[in-house]
C-alpha atoms as a PDB file:
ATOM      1  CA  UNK A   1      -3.109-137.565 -88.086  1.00  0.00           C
ATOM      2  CA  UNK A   2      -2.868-138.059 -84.471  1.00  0.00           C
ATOM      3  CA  UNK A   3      -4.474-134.758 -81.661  1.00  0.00           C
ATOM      4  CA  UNK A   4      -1.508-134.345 -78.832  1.00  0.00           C
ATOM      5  CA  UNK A   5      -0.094-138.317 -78.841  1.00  0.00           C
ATOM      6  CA  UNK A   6       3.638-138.467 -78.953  1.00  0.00           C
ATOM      7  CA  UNK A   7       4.434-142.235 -79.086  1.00  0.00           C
ATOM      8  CA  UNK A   8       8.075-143.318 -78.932  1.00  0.00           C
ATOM      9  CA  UNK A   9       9.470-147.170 -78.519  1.00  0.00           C
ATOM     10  CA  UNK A  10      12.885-147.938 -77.185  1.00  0.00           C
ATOM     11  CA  UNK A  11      14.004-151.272 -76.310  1.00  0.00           C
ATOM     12  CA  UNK A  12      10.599-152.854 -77.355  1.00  0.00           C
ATOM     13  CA  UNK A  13       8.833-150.776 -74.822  1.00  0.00           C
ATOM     14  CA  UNK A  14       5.992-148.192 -76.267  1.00  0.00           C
ATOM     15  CA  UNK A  15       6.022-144.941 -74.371  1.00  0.00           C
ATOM     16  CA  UNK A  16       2.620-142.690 -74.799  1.00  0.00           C
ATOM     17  CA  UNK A  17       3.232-139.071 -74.316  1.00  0.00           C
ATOM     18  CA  UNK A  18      -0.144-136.714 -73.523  1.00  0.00           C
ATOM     19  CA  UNK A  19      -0.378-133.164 -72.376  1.00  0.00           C
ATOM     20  CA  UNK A  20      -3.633-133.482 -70.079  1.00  0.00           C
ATOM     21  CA  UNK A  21      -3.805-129.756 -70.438  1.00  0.00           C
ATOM     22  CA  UNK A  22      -4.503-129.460 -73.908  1.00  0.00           C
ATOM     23  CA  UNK A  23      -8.406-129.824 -75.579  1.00  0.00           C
ATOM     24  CA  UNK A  24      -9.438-130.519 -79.082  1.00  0.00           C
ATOM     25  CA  UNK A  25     -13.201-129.439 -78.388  1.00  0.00           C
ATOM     26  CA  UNK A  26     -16.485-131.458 -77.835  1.00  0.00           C
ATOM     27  CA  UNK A  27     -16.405-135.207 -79.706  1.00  0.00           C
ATOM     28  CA  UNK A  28     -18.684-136.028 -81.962  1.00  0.00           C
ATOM     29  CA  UNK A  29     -21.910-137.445 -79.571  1.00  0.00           C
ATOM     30  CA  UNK A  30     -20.917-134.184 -78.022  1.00  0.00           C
ATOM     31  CA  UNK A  31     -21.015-135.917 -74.786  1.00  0.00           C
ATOM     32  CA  UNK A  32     -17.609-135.262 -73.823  1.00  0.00           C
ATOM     33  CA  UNK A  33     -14.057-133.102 -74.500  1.00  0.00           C
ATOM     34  CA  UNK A  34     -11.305-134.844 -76.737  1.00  0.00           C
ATOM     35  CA  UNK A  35      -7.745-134.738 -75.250  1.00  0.00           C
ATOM     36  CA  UNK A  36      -5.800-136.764 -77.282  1.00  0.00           C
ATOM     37  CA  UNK A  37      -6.525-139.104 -80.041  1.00  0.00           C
ATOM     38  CA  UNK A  38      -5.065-140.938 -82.531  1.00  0.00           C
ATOM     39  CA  UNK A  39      -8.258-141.136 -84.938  1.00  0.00           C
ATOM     40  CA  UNK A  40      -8.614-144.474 -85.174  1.00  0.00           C
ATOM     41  CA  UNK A  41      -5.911-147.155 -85.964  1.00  0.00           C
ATOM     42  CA  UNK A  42      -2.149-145.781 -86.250  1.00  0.00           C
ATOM     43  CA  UNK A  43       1.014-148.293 -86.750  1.00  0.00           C
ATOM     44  CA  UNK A  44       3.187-148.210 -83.796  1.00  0.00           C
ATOM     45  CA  UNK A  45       6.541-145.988 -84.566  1.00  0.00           C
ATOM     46  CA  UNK A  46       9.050-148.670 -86.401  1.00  0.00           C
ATOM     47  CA  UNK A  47       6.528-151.578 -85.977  1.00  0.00           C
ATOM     48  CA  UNK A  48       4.132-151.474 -89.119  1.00  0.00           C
ATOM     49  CA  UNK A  49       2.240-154.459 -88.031  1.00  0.00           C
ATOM     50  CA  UNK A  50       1.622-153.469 -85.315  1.00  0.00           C
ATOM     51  CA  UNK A  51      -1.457-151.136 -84.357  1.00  0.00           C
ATOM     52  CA  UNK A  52      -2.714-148.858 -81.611  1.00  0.00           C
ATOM     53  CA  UNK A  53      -5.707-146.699 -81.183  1.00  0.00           C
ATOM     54  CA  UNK A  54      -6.483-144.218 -78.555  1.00  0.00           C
ATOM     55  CA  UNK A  55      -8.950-141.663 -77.249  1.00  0.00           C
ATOM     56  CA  UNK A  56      -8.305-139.606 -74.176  1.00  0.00           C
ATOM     57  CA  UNK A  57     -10.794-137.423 -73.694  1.00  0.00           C
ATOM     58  CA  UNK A  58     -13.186-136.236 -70.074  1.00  0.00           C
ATOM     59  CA  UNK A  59     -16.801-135.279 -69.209  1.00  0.00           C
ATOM     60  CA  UNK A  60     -18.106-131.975 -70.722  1.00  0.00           C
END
């Protein structure tokens, strides 16, 4: 399950969508504030091979 990541590809190109307003609470070190995430290793939309992982996320 991905936090806030909207991922879209048209014409091979991978678009990454992310409200910067949006928070998901303290990560797990509790060091910082999660933003987006895709929590851990996602296919790309329509391209099973192929795999992204991402963690926005800012200073508490």
């Amino acid at each position: 399950m991905m936090k806030n990541v909207d991922m879209v590809v048209e014409k091979n190109i991978l678009t990454i969508r992310v409200d910067l307003e949006k928070e998901f609470g303290a990560s797990k070190s509790g060091k910082s504030i999660t933003i987006a995430s895709t929590e851990g290793n996602v296919s790309v939309p329509g391209h099973e091979g192929i795999k992204i992982g991402l963690n926005i996320y800012r200073a508490k």
